[in-house]
Protein backbone atom coordinates (compact mmCIF):
# COMPACT_ATOMS: atom_id res chain seq x y z
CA UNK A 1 0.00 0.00 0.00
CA UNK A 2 1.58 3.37 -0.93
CA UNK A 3 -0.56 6.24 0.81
CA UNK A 4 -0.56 9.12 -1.72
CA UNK A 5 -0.30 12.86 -0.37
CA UNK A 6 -4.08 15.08 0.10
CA UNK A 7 -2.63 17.52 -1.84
CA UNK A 8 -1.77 15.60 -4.67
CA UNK A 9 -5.11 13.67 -4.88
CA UNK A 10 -7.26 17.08 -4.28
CA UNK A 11 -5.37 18.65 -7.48
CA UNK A 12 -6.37 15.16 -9.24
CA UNK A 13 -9.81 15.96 -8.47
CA UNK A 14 -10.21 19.30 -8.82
CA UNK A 15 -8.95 19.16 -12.67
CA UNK A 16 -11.05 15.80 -13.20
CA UNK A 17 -14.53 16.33 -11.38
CA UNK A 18 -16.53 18.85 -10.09
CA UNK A 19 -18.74 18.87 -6.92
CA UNK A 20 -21.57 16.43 -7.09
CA UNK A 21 -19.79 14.49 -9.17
CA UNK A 22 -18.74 10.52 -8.16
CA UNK A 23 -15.17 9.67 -7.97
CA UNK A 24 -14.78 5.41 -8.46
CA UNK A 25 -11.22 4.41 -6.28
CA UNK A 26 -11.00 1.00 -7.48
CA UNK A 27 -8.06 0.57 -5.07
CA UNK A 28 -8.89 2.10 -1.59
CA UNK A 29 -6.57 1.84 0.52
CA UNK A 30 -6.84 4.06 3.72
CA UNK A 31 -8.94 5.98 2.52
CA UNK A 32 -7.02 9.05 0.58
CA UNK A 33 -9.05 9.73 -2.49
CA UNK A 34 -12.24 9.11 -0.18
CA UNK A 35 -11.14 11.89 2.59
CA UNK A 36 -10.69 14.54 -0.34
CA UNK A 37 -13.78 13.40 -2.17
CA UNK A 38 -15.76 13.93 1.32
CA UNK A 39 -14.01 17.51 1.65
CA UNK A 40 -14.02 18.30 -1.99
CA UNK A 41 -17.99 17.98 -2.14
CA UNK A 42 -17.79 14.70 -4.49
CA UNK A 43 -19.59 11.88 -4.09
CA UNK A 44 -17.39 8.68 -4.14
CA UNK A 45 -17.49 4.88 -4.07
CA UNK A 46 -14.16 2.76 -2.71
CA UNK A 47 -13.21 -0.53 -3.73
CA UNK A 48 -10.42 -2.98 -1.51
CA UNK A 49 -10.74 -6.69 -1.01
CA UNK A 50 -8.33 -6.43 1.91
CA UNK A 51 -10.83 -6.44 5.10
CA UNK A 52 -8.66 -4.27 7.09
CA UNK A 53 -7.94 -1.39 4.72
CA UNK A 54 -11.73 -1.39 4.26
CA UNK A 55 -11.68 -0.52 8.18
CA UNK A 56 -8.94 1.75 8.06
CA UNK A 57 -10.57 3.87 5.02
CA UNK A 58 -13.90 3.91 6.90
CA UNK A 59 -12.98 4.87 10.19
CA UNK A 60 -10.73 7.57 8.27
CA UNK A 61 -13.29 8.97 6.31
CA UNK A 62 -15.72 8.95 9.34
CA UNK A 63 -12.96 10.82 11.74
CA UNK A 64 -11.49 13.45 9.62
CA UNK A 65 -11.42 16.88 10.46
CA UNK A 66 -12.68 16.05 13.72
């Protein structure tokens, strides 16, 4: 798993979507592309067939900025 800097993934998808929009992850991870999509106003959908990073991501998305 290589955890990829906000930054870089909120310039991703603020040239590639536009809020409202749904951003597909087909590789979640913990959770980076979801956290920016949450903050970004885009709608999103994760996929990861490891059990734990599916934990990870969620409790991620659920906690940040708190």
């Amino acid at each position: 798993m290589t955890q990829k800097p906000l930054k870089l993934v909120q310039q991703v998808l603020l040239y590639a979507s536009k809020k409202g929009d749904l951003v597909l992850d087909p590789f979640l991870g913990s959770g980076t592309m979801a956290v920016v999509a949450k903050v970004l106003g885009r709608n999103w959908v994760g996929i990861e067939k490891e059990k734990k990073y599916v934990k990870l991501a969620s409790n991620r998305v659920k906690n940040y900025g708190n």
